[in-house]
N, C-alpha and C. Protein backbone atom coordinates (compact mmCIF):
# COMPACT_ATOMS: atom_id res chain seq x y z
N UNK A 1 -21.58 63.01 86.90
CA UNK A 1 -20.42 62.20 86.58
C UNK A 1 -19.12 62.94 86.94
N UNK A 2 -18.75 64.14 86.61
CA UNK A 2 -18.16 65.00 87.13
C UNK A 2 -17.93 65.20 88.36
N UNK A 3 -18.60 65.38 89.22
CA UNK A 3 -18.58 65.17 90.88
C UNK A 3 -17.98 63.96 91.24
N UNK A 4 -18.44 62.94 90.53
CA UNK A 4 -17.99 61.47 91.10
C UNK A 4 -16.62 61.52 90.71
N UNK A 5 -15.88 62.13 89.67
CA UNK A 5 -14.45 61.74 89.67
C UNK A 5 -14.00 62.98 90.17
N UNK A 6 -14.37 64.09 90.73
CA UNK A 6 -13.76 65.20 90.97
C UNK A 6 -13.78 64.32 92.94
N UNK A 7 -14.94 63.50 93.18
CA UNK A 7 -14.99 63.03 94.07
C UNK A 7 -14.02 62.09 94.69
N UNK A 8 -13.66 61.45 93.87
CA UNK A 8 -12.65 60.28 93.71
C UNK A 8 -11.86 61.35 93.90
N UNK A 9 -11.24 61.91 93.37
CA UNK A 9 -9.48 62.43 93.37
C UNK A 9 -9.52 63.24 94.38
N UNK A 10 -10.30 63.79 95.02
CA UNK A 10 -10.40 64.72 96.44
C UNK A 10 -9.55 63.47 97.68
N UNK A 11 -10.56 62.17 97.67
CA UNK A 11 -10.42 61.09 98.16
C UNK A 11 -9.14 60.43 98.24
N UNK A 12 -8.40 60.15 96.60
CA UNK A 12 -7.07 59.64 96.28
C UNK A 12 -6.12 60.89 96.91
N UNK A 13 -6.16 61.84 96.62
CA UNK A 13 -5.27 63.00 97.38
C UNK A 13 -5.45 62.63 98.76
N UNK A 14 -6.19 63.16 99.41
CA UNK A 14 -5.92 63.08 101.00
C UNK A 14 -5.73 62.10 101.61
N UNK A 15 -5.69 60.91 101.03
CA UNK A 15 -5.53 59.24 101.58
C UNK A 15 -4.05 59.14 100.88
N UNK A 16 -3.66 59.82 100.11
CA UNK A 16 -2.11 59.68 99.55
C UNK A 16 -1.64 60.33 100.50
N UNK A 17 -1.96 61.70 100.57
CA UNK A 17 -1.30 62.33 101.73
C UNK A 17 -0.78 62.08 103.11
N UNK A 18 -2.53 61.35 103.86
CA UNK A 18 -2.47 60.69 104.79
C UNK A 18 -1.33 59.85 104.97
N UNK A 19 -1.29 58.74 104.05
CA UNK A 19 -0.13 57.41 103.57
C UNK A 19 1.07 58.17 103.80
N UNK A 20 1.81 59.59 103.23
CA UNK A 20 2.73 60.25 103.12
C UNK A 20 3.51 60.38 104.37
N UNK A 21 2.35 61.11 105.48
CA UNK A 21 2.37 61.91 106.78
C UNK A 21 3.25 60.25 107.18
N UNK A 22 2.18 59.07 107.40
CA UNK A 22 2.78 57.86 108.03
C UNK A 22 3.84 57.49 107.80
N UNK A 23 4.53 57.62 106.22
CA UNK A 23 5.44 56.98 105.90
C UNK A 23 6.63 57.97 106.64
N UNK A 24 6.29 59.13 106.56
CA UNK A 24 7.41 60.06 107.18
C UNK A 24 7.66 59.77 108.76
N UNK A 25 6.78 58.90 109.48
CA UNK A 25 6.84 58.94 110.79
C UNK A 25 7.31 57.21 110.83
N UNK A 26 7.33 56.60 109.79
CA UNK A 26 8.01 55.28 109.86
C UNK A 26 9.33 55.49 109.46
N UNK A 27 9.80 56.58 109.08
CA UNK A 27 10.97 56.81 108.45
C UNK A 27 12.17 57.23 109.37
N UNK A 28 11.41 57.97 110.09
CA UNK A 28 12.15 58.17 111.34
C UNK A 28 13.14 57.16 112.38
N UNK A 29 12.31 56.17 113.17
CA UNK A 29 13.17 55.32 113.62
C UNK A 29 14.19 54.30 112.48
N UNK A 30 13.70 53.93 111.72
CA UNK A 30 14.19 53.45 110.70
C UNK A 30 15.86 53.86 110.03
N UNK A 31 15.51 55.17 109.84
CA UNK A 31 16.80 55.81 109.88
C UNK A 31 17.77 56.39 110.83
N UNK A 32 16.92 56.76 112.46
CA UNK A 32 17.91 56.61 113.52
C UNK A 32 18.28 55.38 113.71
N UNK A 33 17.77 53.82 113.79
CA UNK A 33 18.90 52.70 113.48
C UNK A 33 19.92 52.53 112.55
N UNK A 34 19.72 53.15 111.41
CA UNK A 34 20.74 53.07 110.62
C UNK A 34 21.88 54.02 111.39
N UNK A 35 21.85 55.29 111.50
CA UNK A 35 22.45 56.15 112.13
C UNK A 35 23.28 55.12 113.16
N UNK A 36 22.63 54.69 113.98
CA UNK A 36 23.13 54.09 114.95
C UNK A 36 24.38 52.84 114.48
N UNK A 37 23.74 51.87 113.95
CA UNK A 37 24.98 51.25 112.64
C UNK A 37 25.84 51.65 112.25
N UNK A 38 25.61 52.88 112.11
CA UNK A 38 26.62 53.64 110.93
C UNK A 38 28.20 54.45 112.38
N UNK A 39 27.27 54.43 113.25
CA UNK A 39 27.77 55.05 114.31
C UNK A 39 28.85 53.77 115.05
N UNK A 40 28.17 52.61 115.24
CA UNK A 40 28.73 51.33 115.63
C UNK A 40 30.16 50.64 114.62
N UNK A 41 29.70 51.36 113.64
CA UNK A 41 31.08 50.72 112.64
C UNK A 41 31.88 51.47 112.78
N UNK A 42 31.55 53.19 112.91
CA UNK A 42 32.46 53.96 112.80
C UNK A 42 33.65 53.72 114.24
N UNK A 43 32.96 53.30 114.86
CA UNK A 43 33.62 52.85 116.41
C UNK A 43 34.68 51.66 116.39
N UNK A 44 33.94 50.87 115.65
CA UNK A 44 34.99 49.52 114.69
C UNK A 44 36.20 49.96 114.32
N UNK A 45 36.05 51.02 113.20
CA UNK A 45 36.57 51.57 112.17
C UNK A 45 38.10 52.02 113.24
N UNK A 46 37.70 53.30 114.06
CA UNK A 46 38.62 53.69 115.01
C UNK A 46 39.25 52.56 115.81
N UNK A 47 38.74 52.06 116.85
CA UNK A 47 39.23 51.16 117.68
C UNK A 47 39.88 50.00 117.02
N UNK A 48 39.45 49.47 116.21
CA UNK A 48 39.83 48.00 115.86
C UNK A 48 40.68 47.80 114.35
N UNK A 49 39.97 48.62 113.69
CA UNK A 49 41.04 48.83 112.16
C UNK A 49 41.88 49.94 112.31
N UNK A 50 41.94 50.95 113.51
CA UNK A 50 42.84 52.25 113.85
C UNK A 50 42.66 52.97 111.91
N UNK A 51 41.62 52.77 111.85
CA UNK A 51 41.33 53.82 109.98
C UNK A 51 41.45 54.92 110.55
N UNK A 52 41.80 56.08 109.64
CA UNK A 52 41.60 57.64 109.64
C UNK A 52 40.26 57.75 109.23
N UNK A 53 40.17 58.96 110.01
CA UNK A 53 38.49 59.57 110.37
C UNK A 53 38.21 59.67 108.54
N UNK A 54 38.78 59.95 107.80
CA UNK A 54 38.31 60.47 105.95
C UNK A 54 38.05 59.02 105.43
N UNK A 55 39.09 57.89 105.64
CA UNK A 55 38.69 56.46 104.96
C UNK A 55 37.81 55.90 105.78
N UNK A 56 37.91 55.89 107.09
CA UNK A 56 36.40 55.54 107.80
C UNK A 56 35.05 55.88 107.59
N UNK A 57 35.14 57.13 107.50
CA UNK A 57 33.69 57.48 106.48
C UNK A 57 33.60 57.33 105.17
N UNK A 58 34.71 56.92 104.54
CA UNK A 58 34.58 56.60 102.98
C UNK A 58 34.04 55.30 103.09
N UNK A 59 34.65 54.27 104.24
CA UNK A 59 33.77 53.38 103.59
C UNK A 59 32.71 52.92 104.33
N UNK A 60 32.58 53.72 105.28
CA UNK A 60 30.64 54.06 105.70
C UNK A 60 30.08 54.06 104.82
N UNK A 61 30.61 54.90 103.20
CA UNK A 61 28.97 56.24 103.13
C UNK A 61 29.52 54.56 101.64
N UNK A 62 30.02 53.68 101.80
CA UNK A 62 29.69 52.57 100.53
C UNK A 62 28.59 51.72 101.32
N UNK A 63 28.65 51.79 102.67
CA UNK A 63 27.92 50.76 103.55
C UNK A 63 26.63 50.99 103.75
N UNK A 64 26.20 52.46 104.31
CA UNK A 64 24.90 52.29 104.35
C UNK A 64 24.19 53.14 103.77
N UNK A 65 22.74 52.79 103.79
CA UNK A 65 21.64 53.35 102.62
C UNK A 65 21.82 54.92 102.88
N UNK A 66 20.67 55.30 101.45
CA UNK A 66 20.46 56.59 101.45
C UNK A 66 19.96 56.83 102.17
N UNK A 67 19.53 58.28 103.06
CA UNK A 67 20.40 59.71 102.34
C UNK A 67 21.67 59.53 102.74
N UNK A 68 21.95 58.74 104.44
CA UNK A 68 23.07 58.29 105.40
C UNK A 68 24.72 58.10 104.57
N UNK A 69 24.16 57.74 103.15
CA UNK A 69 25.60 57.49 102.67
C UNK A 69 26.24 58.96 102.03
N UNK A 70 25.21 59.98 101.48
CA UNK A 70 25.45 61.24 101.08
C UNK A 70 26.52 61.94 102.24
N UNK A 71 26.02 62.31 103.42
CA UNK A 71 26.43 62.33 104.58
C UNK A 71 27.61 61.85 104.74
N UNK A 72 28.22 60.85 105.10
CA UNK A 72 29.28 60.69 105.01
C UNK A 72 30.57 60.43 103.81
N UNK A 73 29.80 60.90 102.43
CA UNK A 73 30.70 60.74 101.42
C UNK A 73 30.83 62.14 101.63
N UNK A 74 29.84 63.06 101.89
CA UNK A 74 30.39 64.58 102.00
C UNK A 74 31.39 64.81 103.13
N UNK A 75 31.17 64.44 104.11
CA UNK A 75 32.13 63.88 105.32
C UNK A 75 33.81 63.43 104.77
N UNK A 76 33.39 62.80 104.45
CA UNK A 76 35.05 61.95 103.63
C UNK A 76 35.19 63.22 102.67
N UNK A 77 34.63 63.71 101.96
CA UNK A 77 35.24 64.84 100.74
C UNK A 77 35.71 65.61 101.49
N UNK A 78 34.98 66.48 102.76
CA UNK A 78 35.35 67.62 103.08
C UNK A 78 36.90 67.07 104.21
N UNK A 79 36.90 66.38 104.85
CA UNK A 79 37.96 65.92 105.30
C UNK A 79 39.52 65.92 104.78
N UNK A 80 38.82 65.36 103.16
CA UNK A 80 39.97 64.87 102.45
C UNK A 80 40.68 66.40 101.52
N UNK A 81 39.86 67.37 101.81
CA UNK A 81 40.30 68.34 101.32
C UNK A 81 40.93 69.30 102.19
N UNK A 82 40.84 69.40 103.42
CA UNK A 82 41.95 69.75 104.02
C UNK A 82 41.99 71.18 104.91
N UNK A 83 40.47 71.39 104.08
CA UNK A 83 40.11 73.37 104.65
C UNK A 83 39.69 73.34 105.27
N UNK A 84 39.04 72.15 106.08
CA UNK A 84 38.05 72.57 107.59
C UNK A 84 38.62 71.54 108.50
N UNK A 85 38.29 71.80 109.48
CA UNK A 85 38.25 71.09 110.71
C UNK A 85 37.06 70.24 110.79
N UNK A 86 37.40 68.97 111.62
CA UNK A 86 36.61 67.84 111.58
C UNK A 86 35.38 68.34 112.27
N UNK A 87 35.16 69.41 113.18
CA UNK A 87 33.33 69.67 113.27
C UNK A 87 33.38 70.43 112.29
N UNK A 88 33.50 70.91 111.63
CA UNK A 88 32.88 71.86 110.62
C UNK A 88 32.30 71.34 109.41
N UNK A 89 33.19 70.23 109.19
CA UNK A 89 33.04 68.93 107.69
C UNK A 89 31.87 68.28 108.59
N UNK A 90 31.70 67.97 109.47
CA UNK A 90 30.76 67.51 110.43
C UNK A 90 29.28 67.85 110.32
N UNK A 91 29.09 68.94 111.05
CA UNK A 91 28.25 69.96 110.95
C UNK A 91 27.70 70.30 109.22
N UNK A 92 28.71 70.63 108.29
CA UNK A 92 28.77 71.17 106.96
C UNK A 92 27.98 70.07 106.35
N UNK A 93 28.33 68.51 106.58
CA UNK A 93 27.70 67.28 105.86
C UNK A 93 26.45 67.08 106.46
N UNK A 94 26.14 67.61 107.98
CA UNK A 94 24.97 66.86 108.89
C UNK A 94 23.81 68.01 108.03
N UNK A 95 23.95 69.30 107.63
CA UNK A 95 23.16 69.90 107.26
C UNK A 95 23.05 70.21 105.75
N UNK A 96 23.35 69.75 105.27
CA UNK A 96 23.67 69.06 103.53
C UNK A 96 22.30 68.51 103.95
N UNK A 97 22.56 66.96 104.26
CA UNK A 97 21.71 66.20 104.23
C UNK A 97 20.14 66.09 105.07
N UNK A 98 20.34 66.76 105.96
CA UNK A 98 19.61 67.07 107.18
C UNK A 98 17.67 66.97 106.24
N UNK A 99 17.60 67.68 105.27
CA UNK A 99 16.49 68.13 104.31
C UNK A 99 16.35 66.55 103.78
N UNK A 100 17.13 65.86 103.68
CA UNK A 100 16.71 64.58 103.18
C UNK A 100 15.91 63.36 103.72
N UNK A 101 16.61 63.79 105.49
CA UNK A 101 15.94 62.64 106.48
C UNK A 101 14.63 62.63 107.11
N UNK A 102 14.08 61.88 107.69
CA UNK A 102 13.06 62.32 108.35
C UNK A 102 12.94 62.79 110.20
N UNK A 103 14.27 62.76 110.50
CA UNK A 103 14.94 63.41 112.24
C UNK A 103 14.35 64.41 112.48
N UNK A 104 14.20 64.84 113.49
CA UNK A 104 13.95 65.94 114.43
C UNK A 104 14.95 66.37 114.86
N UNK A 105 14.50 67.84 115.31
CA UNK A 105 15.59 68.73 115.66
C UNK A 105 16.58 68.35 116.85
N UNK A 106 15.67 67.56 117.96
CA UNK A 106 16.86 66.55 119.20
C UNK A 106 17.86 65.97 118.15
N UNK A 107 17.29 65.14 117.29
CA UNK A 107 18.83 64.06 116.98
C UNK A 107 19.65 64.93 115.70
N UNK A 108 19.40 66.14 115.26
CA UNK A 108 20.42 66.94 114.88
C UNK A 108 21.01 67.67 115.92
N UNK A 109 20.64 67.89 117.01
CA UNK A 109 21.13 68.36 118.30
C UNK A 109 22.31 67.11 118.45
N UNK A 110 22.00 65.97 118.87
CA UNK A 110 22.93 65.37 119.50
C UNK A 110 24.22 64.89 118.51
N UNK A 111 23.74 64.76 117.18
CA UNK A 111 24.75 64.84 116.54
C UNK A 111 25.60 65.85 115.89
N UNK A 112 25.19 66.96 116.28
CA UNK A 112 25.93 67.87 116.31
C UNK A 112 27.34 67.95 117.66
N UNK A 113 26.37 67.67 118.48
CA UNK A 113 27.27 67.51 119.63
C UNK A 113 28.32 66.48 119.38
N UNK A 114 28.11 65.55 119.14
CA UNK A 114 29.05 64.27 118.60
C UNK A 114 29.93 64.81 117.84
N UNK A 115 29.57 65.55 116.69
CA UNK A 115 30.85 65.82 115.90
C UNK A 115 31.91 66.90 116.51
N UNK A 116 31.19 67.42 117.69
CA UNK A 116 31.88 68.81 118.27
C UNK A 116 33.25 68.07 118.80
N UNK A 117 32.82 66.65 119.45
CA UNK A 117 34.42 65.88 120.18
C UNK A 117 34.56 64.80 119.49
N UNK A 118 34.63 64.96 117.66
CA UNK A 118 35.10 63.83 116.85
C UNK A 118 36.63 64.48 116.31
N UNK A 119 37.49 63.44 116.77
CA UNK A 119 38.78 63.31 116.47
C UNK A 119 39.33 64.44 117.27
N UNK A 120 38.99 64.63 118.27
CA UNK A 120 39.67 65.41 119.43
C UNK A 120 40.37 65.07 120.62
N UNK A 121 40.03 63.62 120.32
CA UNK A 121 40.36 63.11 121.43
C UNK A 121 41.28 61.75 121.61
N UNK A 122 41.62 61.31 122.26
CA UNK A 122 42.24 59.64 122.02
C UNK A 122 40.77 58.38 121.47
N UNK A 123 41.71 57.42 121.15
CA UNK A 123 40.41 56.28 120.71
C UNK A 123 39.58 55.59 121.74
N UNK A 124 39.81 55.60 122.93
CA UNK A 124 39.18 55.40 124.29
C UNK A 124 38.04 56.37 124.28
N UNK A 125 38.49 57.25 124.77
CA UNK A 125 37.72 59.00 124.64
C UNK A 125 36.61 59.05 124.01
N UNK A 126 36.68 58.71 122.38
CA UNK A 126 36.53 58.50 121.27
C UNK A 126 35.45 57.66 121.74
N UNK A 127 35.86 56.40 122.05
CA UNK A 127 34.96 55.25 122.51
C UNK A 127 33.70 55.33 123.05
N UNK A 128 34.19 56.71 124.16
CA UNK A 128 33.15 56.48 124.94
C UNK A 128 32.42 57.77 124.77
N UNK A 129 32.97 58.55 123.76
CA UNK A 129 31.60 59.63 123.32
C UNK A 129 30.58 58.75 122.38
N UNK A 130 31.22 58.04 121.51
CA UNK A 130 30.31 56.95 120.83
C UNK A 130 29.32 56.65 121.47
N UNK A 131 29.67 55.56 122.02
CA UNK A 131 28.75 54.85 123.39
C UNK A 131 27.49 56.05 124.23
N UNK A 132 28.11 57.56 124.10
CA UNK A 132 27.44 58.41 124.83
C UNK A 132 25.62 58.87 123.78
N UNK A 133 26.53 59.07 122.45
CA UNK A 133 25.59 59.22 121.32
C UNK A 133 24.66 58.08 121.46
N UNK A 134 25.47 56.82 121.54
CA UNK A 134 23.90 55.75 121.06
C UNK A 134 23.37 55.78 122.04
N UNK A 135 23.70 56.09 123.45
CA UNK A 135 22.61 56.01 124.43
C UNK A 135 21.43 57.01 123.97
N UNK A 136 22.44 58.43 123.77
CA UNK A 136 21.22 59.43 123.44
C UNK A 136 20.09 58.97 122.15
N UNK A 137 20.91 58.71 121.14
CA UNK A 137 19.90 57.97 120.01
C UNK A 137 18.77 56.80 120.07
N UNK A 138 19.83 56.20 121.48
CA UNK A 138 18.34 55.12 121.62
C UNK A 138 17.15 55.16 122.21
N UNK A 139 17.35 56.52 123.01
CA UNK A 139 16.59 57.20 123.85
C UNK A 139 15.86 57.97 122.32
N UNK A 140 15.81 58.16 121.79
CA UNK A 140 15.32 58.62 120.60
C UNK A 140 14.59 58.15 119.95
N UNK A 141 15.49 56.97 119.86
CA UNK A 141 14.37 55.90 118.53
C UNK A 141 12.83 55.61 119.62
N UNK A 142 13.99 54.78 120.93
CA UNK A 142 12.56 54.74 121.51
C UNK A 142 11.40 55.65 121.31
N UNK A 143 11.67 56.73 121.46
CA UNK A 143 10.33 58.14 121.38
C UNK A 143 9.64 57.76 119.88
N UNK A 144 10.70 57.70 118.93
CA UNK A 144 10.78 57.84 117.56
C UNK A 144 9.37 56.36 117.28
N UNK A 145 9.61 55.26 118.15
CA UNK A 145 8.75 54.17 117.71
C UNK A 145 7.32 54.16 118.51
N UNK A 146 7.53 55.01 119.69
CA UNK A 146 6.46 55.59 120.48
C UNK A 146 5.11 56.17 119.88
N UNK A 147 5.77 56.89 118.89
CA UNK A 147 5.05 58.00 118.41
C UNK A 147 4.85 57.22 117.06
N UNK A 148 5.34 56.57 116.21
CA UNK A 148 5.13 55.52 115.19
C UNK A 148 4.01 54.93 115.56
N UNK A 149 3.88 53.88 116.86
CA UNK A 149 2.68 53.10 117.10
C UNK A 149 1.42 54.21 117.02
N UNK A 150 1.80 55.32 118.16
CA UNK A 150 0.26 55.78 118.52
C UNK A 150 -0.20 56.38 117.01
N UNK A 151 0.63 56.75 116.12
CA UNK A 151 -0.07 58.20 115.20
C UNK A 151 0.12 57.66 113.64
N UNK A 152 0.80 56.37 113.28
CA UNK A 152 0.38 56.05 111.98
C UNK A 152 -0.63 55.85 111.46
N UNK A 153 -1.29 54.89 112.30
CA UNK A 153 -2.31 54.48 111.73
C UNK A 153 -3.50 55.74 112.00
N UNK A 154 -3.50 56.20 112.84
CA UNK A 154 -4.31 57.62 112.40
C UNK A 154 -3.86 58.40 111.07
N UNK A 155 -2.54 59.01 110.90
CA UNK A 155 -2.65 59.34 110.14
C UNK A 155 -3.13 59.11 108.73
N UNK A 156 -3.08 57.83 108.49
CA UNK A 156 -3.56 56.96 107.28
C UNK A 156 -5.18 57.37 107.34
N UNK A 157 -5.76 57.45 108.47
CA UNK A 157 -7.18 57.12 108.38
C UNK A 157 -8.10 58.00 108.20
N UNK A 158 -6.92 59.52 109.16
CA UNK A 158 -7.34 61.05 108.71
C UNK A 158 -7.45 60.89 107.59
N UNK A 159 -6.15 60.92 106.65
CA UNK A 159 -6.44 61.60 104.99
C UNK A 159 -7.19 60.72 104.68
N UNK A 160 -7.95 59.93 104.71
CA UNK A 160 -9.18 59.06 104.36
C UNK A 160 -10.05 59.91 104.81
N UNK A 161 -10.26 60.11 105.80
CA UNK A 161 -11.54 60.54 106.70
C UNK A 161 -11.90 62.14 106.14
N UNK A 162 -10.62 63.00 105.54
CA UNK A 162 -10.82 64.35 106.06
C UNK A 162 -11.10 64.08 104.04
N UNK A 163 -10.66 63.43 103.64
CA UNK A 163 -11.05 63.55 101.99
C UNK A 163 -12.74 63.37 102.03
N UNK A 164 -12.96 62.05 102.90
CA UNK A 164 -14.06 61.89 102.79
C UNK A 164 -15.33 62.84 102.93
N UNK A 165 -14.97 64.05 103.90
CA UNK A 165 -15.57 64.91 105.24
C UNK A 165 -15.65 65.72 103.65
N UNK A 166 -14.41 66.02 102.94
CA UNK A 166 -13.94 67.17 101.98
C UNK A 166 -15.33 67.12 100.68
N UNK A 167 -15.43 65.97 100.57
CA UNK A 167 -16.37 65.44 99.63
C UNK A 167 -17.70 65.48 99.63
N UNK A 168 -18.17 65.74 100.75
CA UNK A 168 -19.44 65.16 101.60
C UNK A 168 -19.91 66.69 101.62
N UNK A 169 -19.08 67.49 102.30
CA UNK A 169 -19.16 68.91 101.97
C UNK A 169 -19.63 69.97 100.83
N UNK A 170 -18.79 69.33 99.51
CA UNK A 170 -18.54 70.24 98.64
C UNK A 170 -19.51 69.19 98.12
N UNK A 171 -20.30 68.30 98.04
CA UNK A 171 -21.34 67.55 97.25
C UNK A 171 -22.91 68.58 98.12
């Protein structure tokens, strides 16, 4: 009787796990679209409402979901306080949050780069580093949904499979 529930929870663990691995790889594109949104308003924000870079991300980080809104409320704080320069509040907020998302090291690359020529430039300029990011990001997600199709549903089926293997073993 013992075996059978020590059996079971070997089973519930590695099929939770499994579930885990997937959800982290659905999480990914999911949140580079948001990114991308968040990136598209901010473009709004400049060009069309002429907002300052601190109230533009203030009212990003009311607009979109977590972790994305942490990020730019730290963004708007560090701005609004006056001690750093706009990559540094940049950079300073992208790696705050960085532990929260599910991105890879490319799309902290490119948004790093993004913040390197934020508010350096005219709103044209501006425009078209935007425009430069979502190309790179969409080139991303794409990969990002690439790798979603081929390896979720494996992963789900491993932690099934390898609980099962785990069980079969130790019985």
């Amino acid at each position: 009787m013992i075996k059978l529930i020590g059996a079971a929870i070997i089973i519930l663990a590695t099929t939770w796990a499994g579930f885990e691995a997937a959800k982290h790889l659905a999480l990914r594109p999911k949140q580079l679209r948001q990114i991308k949104l968040a990136l598209q308003s901010l473009e709004a924000e400049i060009m069309y409402g002429q907002t300052p870079l601190q109230d533009a991300a203030r009212k990003l980080s009311k607009l979109v979901p977590m972790p994305l809104s942490l990020f730019f409320e730290s963004f708007s704080s560090l701005l609004s306080s006056g001690n750093t320069t706009v990559k540094q509040a940049w950079e300073e907020s992208l790696e705050r949050v960085w532990g929260l998302m599910a991105l890879k090291q490319g799309e902290f690359e490119i948004l790093v780069q993004f913040g390197e020529t934020l508010g350096r430039h005219d709103r044209h300029h501006q425009q078209k580093q935007i425009l430069l990011t979502l190309t790179h990001l969409e080139r991303e997600e794409a990969e990002a949904i690439d790798r979603q199709l081929k390896y979720e549903k494996m992963m789900k089926s491993l932690g099934f499979l390898s609980g099962l293997l785990l069980t079969l073993l130790l019985l």
